[in-house]
C-alpha atoms as a PDB file:
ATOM      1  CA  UNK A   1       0.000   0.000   0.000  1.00  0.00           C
ATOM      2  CA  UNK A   2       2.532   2.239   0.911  1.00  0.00           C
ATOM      3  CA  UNK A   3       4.256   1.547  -2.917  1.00  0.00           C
ATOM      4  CA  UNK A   4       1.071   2.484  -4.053  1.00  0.00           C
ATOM      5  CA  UNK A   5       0.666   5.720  -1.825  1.00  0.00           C
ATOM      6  CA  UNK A   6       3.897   6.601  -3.152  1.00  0.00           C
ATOM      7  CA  UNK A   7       3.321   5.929  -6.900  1.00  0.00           C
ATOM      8  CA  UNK A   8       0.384   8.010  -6.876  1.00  0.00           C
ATOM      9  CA  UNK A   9       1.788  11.057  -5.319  1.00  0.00           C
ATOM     10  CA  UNK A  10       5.147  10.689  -7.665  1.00  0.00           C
ATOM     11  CA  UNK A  11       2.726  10.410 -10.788  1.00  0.00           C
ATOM     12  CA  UNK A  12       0.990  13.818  -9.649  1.00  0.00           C
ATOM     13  CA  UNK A  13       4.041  15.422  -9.705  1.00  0.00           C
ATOM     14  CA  UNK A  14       5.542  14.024 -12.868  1.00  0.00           C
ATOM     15  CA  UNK A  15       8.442  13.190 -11.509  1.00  0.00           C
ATOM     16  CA  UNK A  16       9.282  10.111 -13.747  1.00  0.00           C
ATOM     17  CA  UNK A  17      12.930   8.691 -11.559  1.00  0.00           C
ATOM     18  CA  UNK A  18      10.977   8.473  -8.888  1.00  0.00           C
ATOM     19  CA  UNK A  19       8.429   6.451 -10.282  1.00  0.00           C
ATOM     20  CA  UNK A  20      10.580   4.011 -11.368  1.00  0.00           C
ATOM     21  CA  UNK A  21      12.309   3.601  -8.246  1.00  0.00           C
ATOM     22  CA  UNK A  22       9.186   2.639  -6.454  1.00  0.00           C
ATOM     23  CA  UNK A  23       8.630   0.370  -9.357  1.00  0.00           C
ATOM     24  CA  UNK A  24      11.936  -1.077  -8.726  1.00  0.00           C
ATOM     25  CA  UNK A  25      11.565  -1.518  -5.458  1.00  0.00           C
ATOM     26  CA  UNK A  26       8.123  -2.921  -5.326  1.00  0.00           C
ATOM     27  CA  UNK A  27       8.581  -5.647  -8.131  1.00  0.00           C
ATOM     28  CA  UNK A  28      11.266  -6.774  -5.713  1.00  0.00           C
ATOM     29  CA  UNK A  29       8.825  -7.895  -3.176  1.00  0.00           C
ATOM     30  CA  UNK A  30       6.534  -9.186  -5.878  1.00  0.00           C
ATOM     31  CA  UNK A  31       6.063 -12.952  -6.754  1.00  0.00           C
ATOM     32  CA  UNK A  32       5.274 -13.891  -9.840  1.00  0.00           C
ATOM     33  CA  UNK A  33       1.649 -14.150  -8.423  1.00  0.00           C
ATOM     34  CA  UNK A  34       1.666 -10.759  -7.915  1.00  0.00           C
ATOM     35  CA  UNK A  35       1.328 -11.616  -3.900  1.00  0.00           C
ATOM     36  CA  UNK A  36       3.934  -9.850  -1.891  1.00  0.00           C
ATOM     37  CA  UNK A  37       5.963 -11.534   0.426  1.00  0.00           C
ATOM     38  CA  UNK A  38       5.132 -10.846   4.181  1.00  0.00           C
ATOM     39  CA  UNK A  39       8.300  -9.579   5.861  1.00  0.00           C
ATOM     40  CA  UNK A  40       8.770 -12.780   7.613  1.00  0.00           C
ATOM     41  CA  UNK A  41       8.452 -14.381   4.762  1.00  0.00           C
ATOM     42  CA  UNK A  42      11.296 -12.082   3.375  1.00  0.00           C
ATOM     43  CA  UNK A  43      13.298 -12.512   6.771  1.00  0.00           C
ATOM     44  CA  UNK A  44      13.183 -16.257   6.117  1.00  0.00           C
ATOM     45  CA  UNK A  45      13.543 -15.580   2.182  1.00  0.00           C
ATOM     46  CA  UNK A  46      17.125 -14.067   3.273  1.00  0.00           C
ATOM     47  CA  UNK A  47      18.160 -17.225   5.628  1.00  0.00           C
ATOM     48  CA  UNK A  48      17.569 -19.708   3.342  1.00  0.00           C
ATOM     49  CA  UNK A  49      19.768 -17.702   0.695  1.00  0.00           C
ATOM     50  CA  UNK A  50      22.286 -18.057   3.576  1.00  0.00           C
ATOM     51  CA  UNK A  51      22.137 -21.316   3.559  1.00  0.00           C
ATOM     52  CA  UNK A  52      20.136 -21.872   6.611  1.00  0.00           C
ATOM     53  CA  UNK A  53      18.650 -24.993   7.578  1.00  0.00           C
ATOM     54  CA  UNK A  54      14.881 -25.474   8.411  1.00  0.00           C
ATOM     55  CA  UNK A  55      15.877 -26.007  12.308  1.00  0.00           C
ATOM     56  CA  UNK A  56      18.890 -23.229  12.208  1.00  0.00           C
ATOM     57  CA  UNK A  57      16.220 -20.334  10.557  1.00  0.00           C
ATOM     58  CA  UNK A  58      13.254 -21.746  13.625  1.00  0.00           C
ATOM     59  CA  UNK A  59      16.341 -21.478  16.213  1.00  0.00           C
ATOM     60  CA  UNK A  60      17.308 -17.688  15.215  1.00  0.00           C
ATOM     61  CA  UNK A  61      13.618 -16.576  14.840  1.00  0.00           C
ATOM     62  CA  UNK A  62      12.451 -17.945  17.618  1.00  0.00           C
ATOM     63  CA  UNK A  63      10.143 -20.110  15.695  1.00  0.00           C
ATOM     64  CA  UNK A  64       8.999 -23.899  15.282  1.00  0.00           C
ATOM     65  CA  UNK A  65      10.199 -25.874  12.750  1.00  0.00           C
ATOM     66  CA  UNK A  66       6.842 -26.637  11.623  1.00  0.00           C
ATOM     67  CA  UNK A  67       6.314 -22.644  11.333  1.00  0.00           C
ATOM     68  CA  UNK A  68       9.183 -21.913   9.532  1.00  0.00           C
ATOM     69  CA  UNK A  69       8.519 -25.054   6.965  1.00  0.00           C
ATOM     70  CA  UNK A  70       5.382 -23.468   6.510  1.00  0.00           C
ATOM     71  CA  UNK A  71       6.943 -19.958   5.162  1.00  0.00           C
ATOM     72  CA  UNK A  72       9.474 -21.414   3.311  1.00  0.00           C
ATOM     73  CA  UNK A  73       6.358 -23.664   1.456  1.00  0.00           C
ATOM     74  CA  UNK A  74       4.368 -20.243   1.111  1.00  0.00           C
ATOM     75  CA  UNK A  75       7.349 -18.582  -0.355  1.00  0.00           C
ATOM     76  CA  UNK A  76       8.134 -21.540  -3.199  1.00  0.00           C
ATOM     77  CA  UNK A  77       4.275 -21.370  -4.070  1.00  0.00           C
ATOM     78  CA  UNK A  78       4.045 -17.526  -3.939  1.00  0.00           C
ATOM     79  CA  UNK A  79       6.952 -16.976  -6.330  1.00  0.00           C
ATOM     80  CA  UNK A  80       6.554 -20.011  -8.654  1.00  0.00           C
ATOM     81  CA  UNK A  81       9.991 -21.694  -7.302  1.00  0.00           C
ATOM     82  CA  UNK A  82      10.560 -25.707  -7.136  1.00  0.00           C
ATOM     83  CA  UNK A  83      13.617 -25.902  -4.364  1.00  0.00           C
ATOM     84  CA  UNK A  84      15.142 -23.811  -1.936  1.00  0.00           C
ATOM     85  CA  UNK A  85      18.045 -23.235  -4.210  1.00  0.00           C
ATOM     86  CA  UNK A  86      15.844 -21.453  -6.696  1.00  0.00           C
ATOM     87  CA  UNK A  87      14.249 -19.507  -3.926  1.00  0.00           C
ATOM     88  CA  UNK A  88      18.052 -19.192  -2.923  1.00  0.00           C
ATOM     89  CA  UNK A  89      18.921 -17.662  -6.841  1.00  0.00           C
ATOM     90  CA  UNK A  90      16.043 -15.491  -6.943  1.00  0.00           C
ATOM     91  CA  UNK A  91      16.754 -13.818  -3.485  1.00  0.00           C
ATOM     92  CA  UNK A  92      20.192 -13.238  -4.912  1.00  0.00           C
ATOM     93  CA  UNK A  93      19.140 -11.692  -8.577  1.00  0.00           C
ATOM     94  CA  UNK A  94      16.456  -9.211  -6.868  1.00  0.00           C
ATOM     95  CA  UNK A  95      19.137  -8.170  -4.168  1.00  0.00           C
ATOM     96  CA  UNK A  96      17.301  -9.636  -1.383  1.00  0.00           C
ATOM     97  CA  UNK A  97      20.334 -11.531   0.062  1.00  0.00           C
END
């Protein structure tokens, strides 16, 4: 929402850098379902491109195993990816890691 807020008030002013930098930066929280990622899902995003385990990302969070397979399933299905290598790659290429 706040992207949005943003957007709008850029777009009223014509100020066309700006624009794309929220553009930029919004598309990087962006699945390719168009469903952001919550920011624990984004904290998690970032330890698995570290190359947490399940039990290592639950033990720094302060979170169950069962919770944190649960984001790391919810991430793979919100951005489309098959392993935690390719969620691993895409964290990388959108400068999320």
């Amino acid at each position: 929402m706040e992207f949005e807020a943003a957007r709008a008030v850029f777009l009223e002013l014509g100020v066309r850098p700006e624009i794309d930098t929220v553009d930029s930066l919004s598309s990087q929280k962006l699945g390719d379902t168009g469903q952001p990622l919550t920011p624990r899902e984004l904290e998690v995003l970032r330890l698995i491109a570290a190359g947490k385990s399940n039990r290592a990302i639950a033990a720094e969070l302060y979170l169950s195993e069962k919770t944190v397979a649960r984001h790391v399933s919810n991430i793979l299905t919100k951005l489309s990816l098959s392993s935690r290598s390719a969620a691993t790659a895409y964290a990388y290429q959108n400068g999320l890691a």
